[in-house]
Structures are given as C-alpha cells and as structure tokens.
Protein backbone atom coordinates (compact mmCIF):
# COMPACT_ATOMS: atom_id res chain seq x y z
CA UNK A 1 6.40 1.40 -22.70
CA UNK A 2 6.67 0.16 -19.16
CA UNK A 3 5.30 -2.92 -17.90
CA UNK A 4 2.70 -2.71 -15.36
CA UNK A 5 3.93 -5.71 -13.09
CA UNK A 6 0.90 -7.49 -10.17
CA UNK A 7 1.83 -9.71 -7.81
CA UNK A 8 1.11 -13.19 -10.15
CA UNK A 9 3.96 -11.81 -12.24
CA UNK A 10 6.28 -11.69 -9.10
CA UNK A 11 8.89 -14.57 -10.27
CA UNK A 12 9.40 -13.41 -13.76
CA UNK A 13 10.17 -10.02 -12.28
CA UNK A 14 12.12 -11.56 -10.03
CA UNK A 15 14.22 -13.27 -12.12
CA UNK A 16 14.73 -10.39 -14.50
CA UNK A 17 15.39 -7.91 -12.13
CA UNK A 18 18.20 -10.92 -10.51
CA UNK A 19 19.83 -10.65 -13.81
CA UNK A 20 21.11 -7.07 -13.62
CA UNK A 21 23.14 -8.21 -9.87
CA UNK A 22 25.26 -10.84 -11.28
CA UNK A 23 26.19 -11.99 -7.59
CA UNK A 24 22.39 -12.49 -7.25
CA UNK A 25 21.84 -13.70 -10.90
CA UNK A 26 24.03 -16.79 -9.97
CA UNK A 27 22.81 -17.39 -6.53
CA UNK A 28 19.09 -17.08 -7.20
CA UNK A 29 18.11 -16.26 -11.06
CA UNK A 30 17.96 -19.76 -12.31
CA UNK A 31 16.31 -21.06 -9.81
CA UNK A 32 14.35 -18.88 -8.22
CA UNK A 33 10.78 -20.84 -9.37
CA UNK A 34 11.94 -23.72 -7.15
CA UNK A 35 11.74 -21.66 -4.54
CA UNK A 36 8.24 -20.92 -4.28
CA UNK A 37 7.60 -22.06 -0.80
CA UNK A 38 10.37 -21.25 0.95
CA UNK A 39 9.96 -18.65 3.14
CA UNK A 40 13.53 -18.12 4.19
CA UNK A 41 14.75 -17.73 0.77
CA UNK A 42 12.51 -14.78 0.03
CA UNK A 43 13.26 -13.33 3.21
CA UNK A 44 16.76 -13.24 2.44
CA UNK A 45 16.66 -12.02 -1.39
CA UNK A 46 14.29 -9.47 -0.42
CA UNK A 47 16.68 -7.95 2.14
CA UNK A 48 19.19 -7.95 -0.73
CA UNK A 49 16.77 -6.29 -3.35
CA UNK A 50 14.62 -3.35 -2.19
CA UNK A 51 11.73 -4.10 -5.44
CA UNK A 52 9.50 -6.26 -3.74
CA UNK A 53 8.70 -7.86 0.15
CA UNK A 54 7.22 -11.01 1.84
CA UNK A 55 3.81 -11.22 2.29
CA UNK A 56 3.17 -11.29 6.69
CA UNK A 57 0.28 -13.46 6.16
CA UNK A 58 0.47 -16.04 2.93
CA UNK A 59 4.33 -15.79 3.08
CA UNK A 60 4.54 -15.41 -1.01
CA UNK A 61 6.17 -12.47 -2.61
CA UNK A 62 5.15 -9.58 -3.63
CA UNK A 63 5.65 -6.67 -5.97
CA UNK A 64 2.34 -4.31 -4.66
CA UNK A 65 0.22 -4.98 -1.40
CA UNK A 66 -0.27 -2.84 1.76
CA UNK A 67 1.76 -1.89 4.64
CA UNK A 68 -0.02 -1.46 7.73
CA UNK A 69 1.56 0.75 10.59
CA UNK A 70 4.61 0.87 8.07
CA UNK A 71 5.24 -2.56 8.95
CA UNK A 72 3.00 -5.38 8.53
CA UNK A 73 3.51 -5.97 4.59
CA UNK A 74 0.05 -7.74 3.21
CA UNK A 75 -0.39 -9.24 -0.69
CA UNK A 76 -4.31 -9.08 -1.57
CA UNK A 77 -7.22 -7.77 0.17
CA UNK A 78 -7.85 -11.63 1.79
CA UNK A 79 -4.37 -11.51 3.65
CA UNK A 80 -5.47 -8.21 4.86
CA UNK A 81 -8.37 -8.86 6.28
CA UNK A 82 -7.68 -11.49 8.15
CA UNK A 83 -6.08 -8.89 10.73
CA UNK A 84 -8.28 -6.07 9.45
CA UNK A 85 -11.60 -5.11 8.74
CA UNK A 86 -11.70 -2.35 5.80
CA UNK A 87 -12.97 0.45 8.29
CA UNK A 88 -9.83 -0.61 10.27
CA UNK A 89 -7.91 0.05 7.46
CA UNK A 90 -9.62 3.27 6.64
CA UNK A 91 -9.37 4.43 10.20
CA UNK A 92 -5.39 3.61 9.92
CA UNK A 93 -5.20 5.03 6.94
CA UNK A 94 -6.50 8.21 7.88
CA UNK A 95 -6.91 9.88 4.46
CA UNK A 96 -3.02 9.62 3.31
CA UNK A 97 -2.07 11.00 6.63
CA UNK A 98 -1.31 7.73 7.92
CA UNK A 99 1.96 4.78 7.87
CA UNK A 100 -0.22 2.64 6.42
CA UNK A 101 -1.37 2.16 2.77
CA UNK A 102 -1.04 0.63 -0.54
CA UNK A 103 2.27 0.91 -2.56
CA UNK A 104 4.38 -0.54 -5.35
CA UNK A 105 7.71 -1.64 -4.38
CA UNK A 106 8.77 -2.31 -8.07
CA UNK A 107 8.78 0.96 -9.09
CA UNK A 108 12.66 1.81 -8.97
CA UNK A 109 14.06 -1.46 -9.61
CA UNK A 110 16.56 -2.04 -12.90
CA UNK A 111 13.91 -4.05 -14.62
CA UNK A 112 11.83 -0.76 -15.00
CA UNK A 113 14.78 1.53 -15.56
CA UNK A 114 15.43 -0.87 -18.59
CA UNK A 115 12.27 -0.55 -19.78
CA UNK A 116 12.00 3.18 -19.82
C-alpha cells in the first residue's frame, strides 16, 4: 500500500526519493536534515527533483500546499493567508477553472513508484 506522505514527512521523503538518483544520493541524501534552513539548498534540489517545491512564504519544503496564479507555491493554510484571504482564494480558484489550487507534487516521484 502507498504511503500517504504531508508536508512534516518532507525530509524522510526527501531522502528516500535522493536515494534512487545516485548523483543526488551523494550530494544531498546523507545530509539533507542539516539542511533545514537553508533556503538555497532546497531551491536548488528542488529544481533537480520535480516531487516537491519551496514554500514562497516560510521557505521550508514541501510535498502538498497550494499554488496561486500557478506560481506562488504556499505550505499550510497560515502561509497562505498571509497574502490571501480564503474568499480570495475562492475567487482565484474559480471552481477548478482556475491556475490556482491545491496539489500533491509527490505523486510521480520513485519513492511512490516503489511502493506500488
């Protein structure tokens, strides 16, 4: 059974899904929990690894969040909101119709396929 990954379980994901891109694996894997505030770094990795992005506001990575105006990447409601009300959001939104919503960037990364 697959593992439903959230965003507290970003850095074990992280580091398994590093293992599978041995150029990555010995770049980043062992260390990647020392990296936890550096911004840089996880801009970087996640232009390297499409399963996951850097939170606009906090900084800290992320698995699932929003994406406003298919953009602006966002980890937890709090982040959010501090640039948008929820009827902002709704309004953006616009019933599915819209660039900006809620997603799961995990969801085709080697750590799942492994799972399966």
């Amino acid at each position: 059974m697959r593992k439903e990954y959230v965003n507290e379980d970003v850095y074990d994901f992280l580091k398994e899904e590093c293992q599978y891109y041995p150029e990555l694996w010995k770049e980043y894997g062992e260390g990647i929990l020392s990296h936890a505030k550096d911004v840089d770094f996880w801009n970087s990795l996640s232009e390297q690894l499409d399963c996951f992005r850097v939170c606009d506001e906090c900084r800290k990575p992320m698995i699932v969040g929003y994406v406003v105006d298919g953009s602006d990447t966002y980890c937890s409601d709090d982040c959010l909101h501090k640039h948008l009300t929820d009827e902002e959001f709704k309004e953006l939104y616009n019933d599915g119709n819209g660039d900006t919503y809620w997603t799961t960037w995990y969801e085709d990364s080697v750590t799942l396929k492994k799972q399966a």
